[in-house]
PDB file of N, CA and C in Angstrom:
ATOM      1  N   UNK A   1      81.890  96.362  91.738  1.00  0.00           N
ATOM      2  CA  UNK A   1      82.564  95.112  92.008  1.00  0.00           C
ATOM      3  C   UNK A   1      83.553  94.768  90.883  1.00  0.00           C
ATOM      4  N   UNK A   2      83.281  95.079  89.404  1.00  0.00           N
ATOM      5  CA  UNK A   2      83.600  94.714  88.654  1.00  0.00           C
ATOM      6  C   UNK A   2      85.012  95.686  88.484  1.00  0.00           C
ATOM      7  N   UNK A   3      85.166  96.798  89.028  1.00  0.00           N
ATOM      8  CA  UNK A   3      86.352  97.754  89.072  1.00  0.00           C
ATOM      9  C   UNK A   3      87.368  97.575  90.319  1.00  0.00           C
ATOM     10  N   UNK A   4      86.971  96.640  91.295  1.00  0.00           N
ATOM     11  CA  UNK A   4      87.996  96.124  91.998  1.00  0.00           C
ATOM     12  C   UNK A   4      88.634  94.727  91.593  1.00  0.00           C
ATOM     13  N   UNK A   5      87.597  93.861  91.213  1.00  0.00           N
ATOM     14  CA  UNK A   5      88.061  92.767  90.438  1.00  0.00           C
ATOM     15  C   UNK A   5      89.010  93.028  89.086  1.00  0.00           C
ATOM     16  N   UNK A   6      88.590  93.772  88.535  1.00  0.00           N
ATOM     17  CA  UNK A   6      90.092  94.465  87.468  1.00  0.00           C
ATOM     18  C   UNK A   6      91.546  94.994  88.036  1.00  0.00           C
ATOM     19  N   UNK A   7      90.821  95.772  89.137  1.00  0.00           N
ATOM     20  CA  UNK A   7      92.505  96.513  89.839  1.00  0.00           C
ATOM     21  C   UNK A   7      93.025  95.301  90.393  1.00  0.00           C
ATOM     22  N   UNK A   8      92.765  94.095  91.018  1.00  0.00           N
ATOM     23  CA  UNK A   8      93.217  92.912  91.936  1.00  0.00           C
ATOM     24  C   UNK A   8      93.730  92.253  90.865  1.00  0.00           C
ATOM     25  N   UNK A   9      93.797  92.556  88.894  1.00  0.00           N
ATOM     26  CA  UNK A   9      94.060  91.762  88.218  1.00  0.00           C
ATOM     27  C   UNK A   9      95.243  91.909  87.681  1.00  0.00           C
ATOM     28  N   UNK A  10      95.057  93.537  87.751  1.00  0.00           N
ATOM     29  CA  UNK A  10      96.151  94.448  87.227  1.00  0.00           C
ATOM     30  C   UNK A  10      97.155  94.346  88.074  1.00  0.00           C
ATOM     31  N   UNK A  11      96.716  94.226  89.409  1.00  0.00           N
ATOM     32  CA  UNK A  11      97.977  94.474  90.549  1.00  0.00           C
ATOM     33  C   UNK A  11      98.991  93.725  90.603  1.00  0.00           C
ATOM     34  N   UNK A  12      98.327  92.288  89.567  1.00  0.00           N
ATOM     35  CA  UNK A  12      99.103  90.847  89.833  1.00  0.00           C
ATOM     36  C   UNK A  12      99.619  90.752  87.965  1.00  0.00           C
ATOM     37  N   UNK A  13      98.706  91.408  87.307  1.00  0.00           N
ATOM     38  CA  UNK A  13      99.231  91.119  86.054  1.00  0.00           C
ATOM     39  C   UNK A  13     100.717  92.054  85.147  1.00  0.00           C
ATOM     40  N   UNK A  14     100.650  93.543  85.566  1.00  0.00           N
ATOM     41  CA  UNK A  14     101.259  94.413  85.353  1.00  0.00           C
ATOM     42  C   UNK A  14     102.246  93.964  85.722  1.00  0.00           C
ATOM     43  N   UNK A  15     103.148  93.699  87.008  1.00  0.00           N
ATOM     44  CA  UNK A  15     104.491  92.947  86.982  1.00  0.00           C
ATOM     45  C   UNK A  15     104.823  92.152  86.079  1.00  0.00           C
ATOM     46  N   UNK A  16     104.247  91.210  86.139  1.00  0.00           N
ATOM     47  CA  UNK A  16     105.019  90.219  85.185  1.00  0.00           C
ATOM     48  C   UNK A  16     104.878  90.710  84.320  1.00  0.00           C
ATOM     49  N   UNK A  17     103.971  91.457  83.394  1.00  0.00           N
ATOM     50  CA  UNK A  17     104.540  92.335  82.072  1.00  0.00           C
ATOM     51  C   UNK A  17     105.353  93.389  82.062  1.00  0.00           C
ATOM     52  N   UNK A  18     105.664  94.073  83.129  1.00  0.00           N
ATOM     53  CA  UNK A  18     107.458  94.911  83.359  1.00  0.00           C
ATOM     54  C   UNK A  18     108.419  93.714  83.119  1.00  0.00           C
ATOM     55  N   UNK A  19     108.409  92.547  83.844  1.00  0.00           N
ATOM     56  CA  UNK A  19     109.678  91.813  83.846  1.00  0.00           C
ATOM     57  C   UNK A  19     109.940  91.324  82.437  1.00  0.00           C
ATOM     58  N   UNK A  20     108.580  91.122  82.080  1.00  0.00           N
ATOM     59  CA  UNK A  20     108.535  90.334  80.331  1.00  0.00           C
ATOM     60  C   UNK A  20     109.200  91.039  79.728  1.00  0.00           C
ATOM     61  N   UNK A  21     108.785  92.752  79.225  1.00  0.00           N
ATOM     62  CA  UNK A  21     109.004  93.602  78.553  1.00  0.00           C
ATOM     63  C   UNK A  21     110.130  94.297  78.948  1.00  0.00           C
ATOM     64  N   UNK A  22     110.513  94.621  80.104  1.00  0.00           N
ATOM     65  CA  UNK A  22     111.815  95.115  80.011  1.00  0.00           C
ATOM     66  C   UNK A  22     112.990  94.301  80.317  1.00  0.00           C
ATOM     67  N   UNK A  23     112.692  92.921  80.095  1.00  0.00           N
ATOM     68  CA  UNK A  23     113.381  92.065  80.168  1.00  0.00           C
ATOM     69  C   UNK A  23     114.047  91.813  78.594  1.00  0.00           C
ATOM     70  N   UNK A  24     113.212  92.073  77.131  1.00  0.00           N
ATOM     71  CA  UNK A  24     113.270  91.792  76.162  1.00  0.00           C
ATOM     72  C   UNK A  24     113.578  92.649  75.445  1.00  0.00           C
ATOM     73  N   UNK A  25     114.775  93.841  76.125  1.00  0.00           N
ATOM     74  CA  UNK A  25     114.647  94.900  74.807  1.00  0.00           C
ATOM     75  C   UNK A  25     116.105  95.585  75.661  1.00  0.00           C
ATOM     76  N   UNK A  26     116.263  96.814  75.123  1.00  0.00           N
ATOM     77  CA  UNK A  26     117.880  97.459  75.247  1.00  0.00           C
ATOM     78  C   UNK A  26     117.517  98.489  75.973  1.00  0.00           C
ATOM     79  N   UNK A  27     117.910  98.995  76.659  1.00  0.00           N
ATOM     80  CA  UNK A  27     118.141 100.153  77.725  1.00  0.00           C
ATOM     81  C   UNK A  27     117.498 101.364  77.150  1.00  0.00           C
ATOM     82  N   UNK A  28     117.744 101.513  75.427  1.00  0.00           N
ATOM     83  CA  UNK A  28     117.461 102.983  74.695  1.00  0.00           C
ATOM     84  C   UNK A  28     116.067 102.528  74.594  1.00  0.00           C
ATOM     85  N   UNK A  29     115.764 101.225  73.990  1.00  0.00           N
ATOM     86  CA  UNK A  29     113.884 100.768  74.023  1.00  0.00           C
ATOM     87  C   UNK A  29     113.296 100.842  75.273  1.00  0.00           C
ATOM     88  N   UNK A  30     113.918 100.888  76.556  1.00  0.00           N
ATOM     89  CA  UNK A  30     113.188 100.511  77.533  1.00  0.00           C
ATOM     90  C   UNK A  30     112.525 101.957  78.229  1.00  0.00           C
ATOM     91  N   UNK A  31     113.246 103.094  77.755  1.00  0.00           N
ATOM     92  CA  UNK A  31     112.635 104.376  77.733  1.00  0.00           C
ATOM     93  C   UNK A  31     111.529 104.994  77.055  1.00  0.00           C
ATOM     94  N   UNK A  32     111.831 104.297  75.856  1.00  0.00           N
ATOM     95  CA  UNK A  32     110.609 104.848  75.196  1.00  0.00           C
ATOM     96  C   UNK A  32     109.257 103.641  75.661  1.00  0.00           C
ATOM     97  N   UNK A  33     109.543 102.640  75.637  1.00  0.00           N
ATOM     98  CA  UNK A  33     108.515 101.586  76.025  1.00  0.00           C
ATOM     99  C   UNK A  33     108.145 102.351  77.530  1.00  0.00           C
ATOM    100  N   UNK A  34     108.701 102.615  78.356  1.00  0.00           N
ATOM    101  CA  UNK A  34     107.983 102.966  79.979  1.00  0.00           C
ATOM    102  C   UNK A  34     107.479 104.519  79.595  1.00  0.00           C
ATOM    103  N   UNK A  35     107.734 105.207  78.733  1.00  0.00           N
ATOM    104  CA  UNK A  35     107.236 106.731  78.544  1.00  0.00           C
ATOM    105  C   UNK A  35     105.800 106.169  77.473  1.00  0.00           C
ATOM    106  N   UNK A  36     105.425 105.358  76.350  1.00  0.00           N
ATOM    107  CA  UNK A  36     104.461 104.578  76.227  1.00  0.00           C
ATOM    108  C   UNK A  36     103.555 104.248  77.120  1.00  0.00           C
ATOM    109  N   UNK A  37     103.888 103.757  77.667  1.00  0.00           N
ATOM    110  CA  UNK A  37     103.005 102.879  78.881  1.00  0.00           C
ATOM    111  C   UNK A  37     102.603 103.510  79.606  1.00  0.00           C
ATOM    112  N   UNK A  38     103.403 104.554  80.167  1.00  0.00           N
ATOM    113  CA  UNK A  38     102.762 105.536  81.706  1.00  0.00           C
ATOM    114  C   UNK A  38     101.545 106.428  80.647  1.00  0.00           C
ATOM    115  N   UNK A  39     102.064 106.804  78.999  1.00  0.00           N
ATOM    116  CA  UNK A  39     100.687 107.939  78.200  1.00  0.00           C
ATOM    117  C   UNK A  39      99.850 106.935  78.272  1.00  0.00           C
ATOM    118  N   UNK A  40      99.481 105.974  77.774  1.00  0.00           N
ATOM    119  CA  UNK A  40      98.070 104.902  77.630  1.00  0.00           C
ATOM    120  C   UNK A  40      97.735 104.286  78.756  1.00  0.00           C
ATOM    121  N   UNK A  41      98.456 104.703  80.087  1.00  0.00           N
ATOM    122  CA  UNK A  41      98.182 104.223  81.001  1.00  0.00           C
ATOM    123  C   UNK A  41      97.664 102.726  81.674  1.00  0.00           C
ATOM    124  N   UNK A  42      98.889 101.880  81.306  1.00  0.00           N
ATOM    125  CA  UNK A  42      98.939 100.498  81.519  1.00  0.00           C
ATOM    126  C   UNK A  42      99.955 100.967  82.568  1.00  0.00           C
ATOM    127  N   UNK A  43     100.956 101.781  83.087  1.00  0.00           N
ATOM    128  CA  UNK A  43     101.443 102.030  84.135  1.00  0.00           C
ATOM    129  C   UNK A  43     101.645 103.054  84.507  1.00  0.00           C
ATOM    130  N   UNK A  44     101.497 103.461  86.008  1.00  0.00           N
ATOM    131  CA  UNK A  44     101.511 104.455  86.786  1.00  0.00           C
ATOM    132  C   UNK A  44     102.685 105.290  86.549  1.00  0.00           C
ATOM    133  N   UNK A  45     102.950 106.592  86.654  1.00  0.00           N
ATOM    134  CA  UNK A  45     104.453 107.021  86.438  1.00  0.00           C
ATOM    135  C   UNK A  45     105.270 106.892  87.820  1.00  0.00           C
ATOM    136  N   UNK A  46     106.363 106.807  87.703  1.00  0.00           N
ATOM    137  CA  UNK A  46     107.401 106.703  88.918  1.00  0.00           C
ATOM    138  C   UNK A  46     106.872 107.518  90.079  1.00  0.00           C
ATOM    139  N   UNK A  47     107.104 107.156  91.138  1.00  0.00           N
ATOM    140  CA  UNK A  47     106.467 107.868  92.289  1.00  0.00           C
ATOM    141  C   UNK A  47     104.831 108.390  92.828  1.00  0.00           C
ATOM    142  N   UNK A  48     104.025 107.659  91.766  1.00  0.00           N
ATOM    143  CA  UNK A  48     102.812 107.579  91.897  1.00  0.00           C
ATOM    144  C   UNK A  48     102.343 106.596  93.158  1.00  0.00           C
ATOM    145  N   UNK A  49     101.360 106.886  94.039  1.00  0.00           N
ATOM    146  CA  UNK A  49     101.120 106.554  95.032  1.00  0.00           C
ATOM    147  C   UNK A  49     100.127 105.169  94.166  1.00  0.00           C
ATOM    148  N   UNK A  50     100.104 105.487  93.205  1.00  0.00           N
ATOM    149  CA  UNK A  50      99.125 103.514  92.692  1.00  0.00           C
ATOM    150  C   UNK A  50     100.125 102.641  92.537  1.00  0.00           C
ATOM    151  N   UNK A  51     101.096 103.370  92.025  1.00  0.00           N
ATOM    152  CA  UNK A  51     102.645 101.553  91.969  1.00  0.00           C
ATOM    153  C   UNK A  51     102.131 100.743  93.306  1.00  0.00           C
ATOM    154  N   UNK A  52     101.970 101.556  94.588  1.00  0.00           N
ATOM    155  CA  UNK A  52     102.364 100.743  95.617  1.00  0.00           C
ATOM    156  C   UNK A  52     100.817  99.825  95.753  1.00  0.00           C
ATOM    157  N   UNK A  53      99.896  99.825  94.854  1.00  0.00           N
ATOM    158  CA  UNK A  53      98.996  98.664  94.532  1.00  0.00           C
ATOM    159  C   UNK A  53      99.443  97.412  93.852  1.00  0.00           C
ATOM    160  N   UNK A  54     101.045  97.481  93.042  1.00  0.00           N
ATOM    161  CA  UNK A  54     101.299  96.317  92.445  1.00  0.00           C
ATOM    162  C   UNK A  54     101.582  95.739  93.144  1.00  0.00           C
ATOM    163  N   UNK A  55     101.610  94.016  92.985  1.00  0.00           N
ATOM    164  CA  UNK A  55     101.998  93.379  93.933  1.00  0.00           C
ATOM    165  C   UNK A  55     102.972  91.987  93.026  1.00  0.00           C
ATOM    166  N   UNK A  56     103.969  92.174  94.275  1.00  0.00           N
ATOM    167  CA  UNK A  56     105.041  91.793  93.751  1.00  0.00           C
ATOM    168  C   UNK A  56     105.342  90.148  94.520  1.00  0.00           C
ATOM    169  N   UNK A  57     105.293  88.992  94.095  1.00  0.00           N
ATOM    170  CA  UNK A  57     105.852  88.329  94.404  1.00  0.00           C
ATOM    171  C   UNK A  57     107.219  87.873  94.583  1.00  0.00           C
ATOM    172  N   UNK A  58     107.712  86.822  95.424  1.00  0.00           N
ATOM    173  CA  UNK A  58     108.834  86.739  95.303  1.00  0.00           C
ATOM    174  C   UNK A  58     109.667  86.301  94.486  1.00  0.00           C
ATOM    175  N   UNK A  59     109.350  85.642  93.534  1.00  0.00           N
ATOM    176  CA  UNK A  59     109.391  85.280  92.128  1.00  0.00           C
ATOM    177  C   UNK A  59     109.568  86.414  91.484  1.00  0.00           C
ATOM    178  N   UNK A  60     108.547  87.102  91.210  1.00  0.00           N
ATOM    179  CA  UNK A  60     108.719  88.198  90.475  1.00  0.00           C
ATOM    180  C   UNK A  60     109.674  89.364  91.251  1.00  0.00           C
ATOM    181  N   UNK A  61     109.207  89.261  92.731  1.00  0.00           N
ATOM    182  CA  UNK A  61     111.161  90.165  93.045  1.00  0.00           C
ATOM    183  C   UNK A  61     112.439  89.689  92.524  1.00  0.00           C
ATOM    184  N   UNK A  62     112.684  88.166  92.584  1.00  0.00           N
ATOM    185  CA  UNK A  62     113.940  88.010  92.331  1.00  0.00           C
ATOM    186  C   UNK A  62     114.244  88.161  90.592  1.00  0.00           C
ATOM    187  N   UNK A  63     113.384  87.809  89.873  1.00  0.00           N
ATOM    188  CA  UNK A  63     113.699  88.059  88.707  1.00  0.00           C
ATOM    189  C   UNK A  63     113.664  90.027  88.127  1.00  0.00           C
ATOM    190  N   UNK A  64     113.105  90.496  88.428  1.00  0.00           N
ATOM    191  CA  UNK A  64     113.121  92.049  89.172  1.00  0.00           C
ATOM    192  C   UNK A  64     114.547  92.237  88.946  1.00  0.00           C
ATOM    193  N   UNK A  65     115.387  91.732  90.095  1.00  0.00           N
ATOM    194  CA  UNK A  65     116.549  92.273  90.569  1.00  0.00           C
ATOM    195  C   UNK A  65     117.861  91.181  89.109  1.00  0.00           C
ATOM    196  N   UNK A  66     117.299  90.383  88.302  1.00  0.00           N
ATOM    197  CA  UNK A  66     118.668  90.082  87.454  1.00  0.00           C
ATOM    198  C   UNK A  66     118.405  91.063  86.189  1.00  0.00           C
ATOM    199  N   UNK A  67     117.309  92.239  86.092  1.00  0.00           N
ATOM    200  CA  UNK A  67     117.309  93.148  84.996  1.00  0.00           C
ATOM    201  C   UNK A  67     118.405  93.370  85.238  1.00  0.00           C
ATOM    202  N   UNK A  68     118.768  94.571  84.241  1.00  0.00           N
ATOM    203  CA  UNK A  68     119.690  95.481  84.172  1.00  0.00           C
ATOM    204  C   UNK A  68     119.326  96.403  84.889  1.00  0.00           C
ATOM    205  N   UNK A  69     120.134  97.202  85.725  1.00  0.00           N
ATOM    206  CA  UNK A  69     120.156  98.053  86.644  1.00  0.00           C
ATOM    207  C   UNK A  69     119.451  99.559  86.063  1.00  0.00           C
ATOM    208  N   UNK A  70     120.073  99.934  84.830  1.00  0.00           N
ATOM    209  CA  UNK A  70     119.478 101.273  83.946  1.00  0.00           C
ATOM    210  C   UNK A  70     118.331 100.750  84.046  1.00  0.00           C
ATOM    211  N   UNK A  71     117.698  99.843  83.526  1.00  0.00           N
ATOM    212  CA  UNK A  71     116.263  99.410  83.506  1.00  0.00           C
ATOM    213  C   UNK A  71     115.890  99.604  84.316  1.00  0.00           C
ATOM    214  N   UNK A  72     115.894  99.116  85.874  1.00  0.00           N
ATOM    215  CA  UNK A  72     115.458  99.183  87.024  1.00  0.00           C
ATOM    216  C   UNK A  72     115.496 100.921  87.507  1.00  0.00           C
ATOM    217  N   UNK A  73     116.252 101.361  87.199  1.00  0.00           N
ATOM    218  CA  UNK A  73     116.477 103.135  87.273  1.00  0.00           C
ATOM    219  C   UNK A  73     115.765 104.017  86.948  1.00  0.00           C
ATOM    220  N   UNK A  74     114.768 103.547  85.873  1.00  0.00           N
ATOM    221  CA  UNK A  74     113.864 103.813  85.045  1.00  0.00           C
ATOM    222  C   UNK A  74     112.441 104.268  86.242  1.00  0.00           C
ATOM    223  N   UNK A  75     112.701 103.433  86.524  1.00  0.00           N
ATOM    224  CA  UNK A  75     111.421 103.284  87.701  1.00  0.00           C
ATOM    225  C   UNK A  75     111.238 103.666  89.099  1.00  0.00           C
ATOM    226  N   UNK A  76     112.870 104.201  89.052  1.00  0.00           N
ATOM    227  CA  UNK A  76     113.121 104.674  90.460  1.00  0.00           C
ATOM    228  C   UNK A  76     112.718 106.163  90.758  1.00  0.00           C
ATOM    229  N   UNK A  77     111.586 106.798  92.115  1.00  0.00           N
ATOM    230  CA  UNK A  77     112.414 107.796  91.955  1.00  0.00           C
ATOM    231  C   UNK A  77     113.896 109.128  92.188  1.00  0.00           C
ATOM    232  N   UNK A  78     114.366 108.241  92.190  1.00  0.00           N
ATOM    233  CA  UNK A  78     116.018 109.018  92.503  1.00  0.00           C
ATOM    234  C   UNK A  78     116.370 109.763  91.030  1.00  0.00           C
ATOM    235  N   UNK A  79     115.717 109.808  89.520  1.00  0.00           N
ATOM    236  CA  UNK A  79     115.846 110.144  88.165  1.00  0.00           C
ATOM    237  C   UNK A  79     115.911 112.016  88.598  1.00  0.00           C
TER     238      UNK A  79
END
């Protein structure tokens, strides 16, 4: 119980710490910060079938979309 109650926390908490964090740093930091994150595994790597557990509000979509685009690229997989 206690390992779905974490993933339902993560699903909602992990966004808003992408928007925080790659909201607060430069395009060259935001590579090494998402290559960080996917080794210690606070996030899934691009095209991992668990991203599609985050859950994204609409709030957190629209602020999503005023990153910077390289940022957002980061995460895509079209790389």
């Amino acid at each position: 119980m206690s390992f779905i109650a974490s993933w339902i926390w993560w699903s909602f908490k992990v966004v808003k710490w992408k928007i925080w964090a790659f909201s607060n740093i430069n395009i060259n930091d935001s590579y090494e910060l998402y290559s960080k994150a996917v080794n210690i595994g606070l996030i899934w790597p691009r095209g991992n079938i668990f991203n599609k557990t985050e859950y994204w509000a609409k709030g957190d979509l629209a602020k999503w979309e005023n990153l910077d685009q390289k940022v957002k690229d980061i995460f895509s997989n079209k790389n």
